[in-house]
Protein backbone atom coordinates (compact mmCIF):
# COMPACT_ATOMS: atom_id res chain seq x y z
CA UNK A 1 35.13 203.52 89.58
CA UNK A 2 33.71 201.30 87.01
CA UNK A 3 36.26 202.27 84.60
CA UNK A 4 38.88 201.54 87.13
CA UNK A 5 37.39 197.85 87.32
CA UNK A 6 36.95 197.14 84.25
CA UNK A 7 40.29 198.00 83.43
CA UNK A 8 41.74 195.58 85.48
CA UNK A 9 39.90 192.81 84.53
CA UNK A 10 36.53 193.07 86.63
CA UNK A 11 33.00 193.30 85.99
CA UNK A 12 31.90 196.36 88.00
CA UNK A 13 28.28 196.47 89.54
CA UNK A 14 25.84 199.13 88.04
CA UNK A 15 22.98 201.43 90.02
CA UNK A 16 20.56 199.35 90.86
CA UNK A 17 22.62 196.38 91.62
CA UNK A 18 22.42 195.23 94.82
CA UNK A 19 23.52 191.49 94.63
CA UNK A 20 25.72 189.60 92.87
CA UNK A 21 22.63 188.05 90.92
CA UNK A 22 21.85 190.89 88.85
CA UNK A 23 24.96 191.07 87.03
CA UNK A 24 25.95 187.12 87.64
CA UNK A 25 21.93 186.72 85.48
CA UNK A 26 22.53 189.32 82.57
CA UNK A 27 26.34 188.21 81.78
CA UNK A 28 25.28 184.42 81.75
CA UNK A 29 21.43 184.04 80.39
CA UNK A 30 19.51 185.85 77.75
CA UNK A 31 17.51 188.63 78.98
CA UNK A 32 13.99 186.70 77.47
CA UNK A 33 14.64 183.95 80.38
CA UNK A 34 15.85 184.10 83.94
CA UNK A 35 16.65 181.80 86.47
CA UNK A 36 17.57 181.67 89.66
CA UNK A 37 19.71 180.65 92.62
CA UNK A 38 18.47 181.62 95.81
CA UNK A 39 15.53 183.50 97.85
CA UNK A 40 17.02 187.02 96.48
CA UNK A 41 16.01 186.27 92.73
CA UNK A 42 12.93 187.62 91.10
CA UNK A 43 12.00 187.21 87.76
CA UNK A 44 8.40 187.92 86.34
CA UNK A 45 9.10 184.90 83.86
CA UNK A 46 11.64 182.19 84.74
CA UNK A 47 13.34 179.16 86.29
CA UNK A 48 14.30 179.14 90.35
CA UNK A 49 16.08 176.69 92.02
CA UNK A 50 16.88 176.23 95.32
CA UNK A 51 20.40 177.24 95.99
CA UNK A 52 22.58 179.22 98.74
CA UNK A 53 24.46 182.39 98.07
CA UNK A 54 28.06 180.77 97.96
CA UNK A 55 26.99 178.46 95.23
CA UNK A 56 25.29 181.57 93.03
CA UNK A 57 29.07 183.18 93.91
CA UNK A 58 31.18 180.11 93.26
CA UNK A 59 29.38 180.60 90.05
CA UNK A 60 30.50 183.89 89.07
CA UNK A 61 34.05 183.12 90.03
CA UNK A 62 34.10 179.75 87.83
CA UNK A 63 31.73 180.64 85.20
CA UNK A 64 29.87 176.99 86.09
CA UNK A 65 27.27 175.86 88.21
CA UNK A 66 27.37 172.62 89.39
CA UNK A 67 23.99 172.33 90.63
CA UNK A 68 22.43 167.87 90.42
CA UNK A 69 18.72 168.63 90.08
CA UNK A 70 16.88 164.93 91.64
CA UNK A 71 14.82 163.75 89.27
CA UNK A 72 12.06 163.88 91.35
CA UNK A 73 11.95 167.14 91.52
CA UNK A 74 12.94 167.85 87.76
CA UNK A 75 10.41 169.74 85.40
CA UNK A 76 11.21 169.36 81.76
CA UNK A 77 9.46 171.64 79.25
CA UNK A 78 8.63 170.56 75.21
């Protein structure tokens, strides 16, 4: 079945993957920093912010996440 996705274009979900952030995280960021959508990402190291499941999967359908982060609630790291 992956074969048979990939061949026609798609990105096919391996064992282990149970939501579309696992795959969505390792085809857009590096593996040495993660970040995050919604309540269903963990990372032991990493960047969450809040947002709902249709914006994590508008994101995988566009490639871009247009998420405004208030800057009252923005952390910037030097």
């Amino acid at each position: 079945l992956p074969d048979f996705i990939s061949t026609r274009g798609g990105i096919p979900l391996r064992p282990g993957d149970g939501i579309i952030h696992s795959w969505l995280n390792r085809m857009l960021l590096p593996d040495t920093v993660g970040t995050g959508g919604d309540s269903h990402t963990r990372f032991p190291i990493g960047i969450s912010f809040p947002a709902g499941s249709g914006l994590v999967a508008f994101a995988a359908a566009t490639g871009v996440m247009p998420l405004d982060m208030p800057e009252s609630v923005l952390v910037r790291f030097k």
